[in-house]
Protein backbone atom coordinates (compact mmCIF):
# COMPACT_ATOMS: atom_id res chain seq x y z
CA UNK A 1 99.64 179.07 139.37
CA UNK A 2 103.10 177.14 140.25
CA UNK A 3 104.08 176.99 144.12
CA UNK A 4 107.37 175.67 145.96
CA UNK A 5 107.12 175.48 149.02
CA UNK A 6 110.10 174.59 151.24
CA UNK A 7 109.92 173.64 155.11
CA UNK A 8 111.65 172.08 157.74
CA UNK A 9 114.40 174.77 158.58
CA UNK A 10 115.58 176.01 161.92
CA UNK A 11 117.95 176.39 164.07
CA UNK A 12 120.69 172.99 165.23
CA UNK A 13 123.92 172.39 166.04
CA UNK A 14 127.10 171.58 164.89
CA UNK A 15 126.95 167.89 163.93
CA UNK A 16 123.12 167.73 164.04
CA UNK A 17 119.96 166.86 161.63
CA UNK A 18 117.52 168.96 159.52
CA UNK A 19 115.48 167.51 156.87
CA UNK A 20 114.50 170.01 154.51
CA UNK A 21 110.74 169.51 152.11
CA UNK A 22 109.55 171.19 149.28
CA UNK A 23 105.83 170.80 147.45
CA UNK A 24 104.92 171.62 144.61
CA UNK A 25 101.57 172.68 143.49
CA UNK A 26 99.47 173.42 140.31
CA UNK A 27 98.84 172.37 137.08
CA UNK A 28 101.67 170.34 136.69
CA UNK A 29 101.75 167.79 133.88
CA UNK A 30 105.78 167.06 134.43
CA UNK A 31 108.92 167.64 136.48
CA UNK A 32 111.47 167.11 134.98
CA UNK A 33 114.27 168.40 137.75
CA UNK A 34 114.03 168.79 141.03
CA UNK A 35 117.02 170.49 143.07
CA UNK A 36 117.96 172.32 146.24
CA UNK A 37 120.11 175.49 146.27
CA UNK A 38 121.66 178.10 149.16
CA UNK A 39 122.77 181.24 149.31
CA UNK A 40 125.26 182.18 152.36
CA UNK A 41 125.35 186.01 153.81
CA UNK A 42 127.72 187.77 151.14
CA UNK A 43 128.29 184.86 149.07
CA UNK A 44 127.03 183.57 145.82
CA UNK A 45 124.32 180.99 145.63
CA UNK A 46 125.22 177.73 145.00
CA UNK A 47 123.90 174.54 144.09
CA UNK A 48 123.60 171.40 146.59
CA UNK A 49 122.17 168.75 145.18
CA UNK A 50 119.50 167.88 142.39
CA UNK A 51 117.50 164.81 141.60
CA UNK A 52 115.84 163.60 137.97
CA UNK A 53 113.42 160.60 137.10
CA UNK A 54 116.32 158.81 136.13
CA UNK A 55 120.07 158.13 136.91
CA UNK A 56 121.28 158.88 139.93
CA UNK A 57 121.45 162.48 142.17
CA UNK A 58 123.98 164.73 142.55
CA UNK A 59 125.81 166.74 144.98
CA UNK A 60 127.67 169.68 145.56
CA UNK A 61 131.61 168.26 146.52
CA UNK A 62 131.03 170.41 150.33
CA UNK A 63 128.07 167.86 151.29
CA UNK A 64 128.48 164.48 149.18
CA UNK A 65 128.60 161.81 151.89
CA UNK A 66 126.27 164.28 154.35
CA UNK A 67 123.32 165.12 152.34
CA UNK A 68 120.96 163.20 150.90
CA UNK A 69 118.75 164.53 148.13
CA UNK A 70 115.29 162.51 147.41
CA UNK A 71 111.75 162.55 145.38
CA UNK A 72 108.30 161.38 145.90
CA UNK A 73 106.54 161.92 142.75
CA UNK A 74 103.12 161.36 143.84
CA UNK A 75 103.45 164.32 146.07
CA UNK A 76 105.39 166.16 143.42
CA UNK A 77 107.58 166.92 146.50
CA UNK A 78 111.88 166.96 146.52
CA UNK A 79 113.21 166.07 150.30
CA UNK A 80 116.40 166.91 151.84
CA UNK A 81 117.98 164.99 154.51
CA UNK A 82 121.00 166.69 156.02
CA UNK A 83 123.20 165.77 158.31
CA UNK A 84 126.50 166.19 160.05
CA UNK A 85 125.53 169.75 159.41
CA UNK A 86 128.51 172.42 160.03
CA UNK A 87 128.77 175.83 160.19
CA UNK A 88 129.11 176.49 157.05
CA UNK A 89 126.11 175.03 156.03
CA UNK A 90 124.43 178.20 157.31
CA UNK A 91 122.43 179.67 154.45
CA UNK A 92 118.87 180.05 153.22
CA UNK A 93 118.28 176.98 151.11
CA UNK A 94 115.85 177.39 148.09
CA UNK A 95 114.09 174.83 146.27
CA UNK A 96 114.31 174.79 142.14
CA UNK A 97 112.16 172.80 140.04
CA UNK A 98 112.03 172.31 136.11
CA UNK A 99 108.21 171.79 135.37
CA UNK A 100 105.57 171.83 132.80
CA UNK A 101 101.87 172.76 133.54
CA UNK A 102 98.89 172.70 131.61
CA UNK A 103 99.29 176.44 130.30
CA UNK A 104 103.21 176.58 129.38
CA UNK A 105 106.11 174.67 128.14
CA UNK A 106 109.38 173.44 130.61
CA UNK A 107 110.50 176.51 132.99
CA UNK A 108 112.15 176.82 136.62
CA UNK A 109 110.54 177.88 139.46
CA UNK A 110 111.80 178.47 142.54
CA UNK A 111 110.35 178.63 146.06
CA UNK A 112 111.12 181.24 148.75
CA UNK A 113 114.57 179.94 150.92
CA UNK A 114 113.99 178.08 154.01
CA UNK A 115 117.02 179.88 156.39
CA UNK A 116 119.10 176.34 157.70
CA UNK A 117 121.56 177.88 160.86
CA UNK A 118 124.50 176.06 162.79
CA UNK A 119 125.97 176.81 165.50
CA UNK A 120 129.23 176.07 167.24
């Protein structure tokens, strides 16, 4: 029984902080991929930023040199610092993760959005 879990979303203002968590839990042998998505009122969702065992993260073009995606393996748990936040940034922000457990091959799984609002 997979969980995400994301937390650390509120409420800031323009040019302020959130940092964003998400756990996983379960029988989980592997993640492979660990990345954060949003989806804005009336808009498509989108990805922000993702983060593997090796190389180097990536990030959406809208919040490369803002957001910083990491990982702490031990806790099986994908952070997201983000700041200079904007307007725009407003969206529910959901947490993907490419993972094998004990009882099934590689799969996503996503957690339930954590809603992220700025104001002007």
């Amino acid at each position: 029984q997979v969980q995400l879990v994301e937390s650390g979303g509120g409420s800031v203002q323009a040019g302020g902080s959130l940092r964003l968590s998400c756990a996983a839990s379960g029988s989980i042998l592997t993640i492979s991929v660990m990345r954060w998505y949003r989806q804005a009122p009336g808009k498509q969702r989108e990805l922000v930023a993702g983060v593997t065992g090796i190389g180097g993260p990536n990030y959406a073009d809208s919040v490369k040199g803002r957001f910083t995606i990491s990982r702490d393996n031990a806790k099986n748990t994908v952070y997201l610092q983000m700041n200079s936040l904007k307007p725009e940034d407003t969206a529910v922000y959901y947490c993907n993760a490419a993972l094998r457990t004990a009882w099934s091959p590689f799969k996503d799984y996503w957690g339930q959005g954590t809603q992220v609002t700025v104001s002007s």
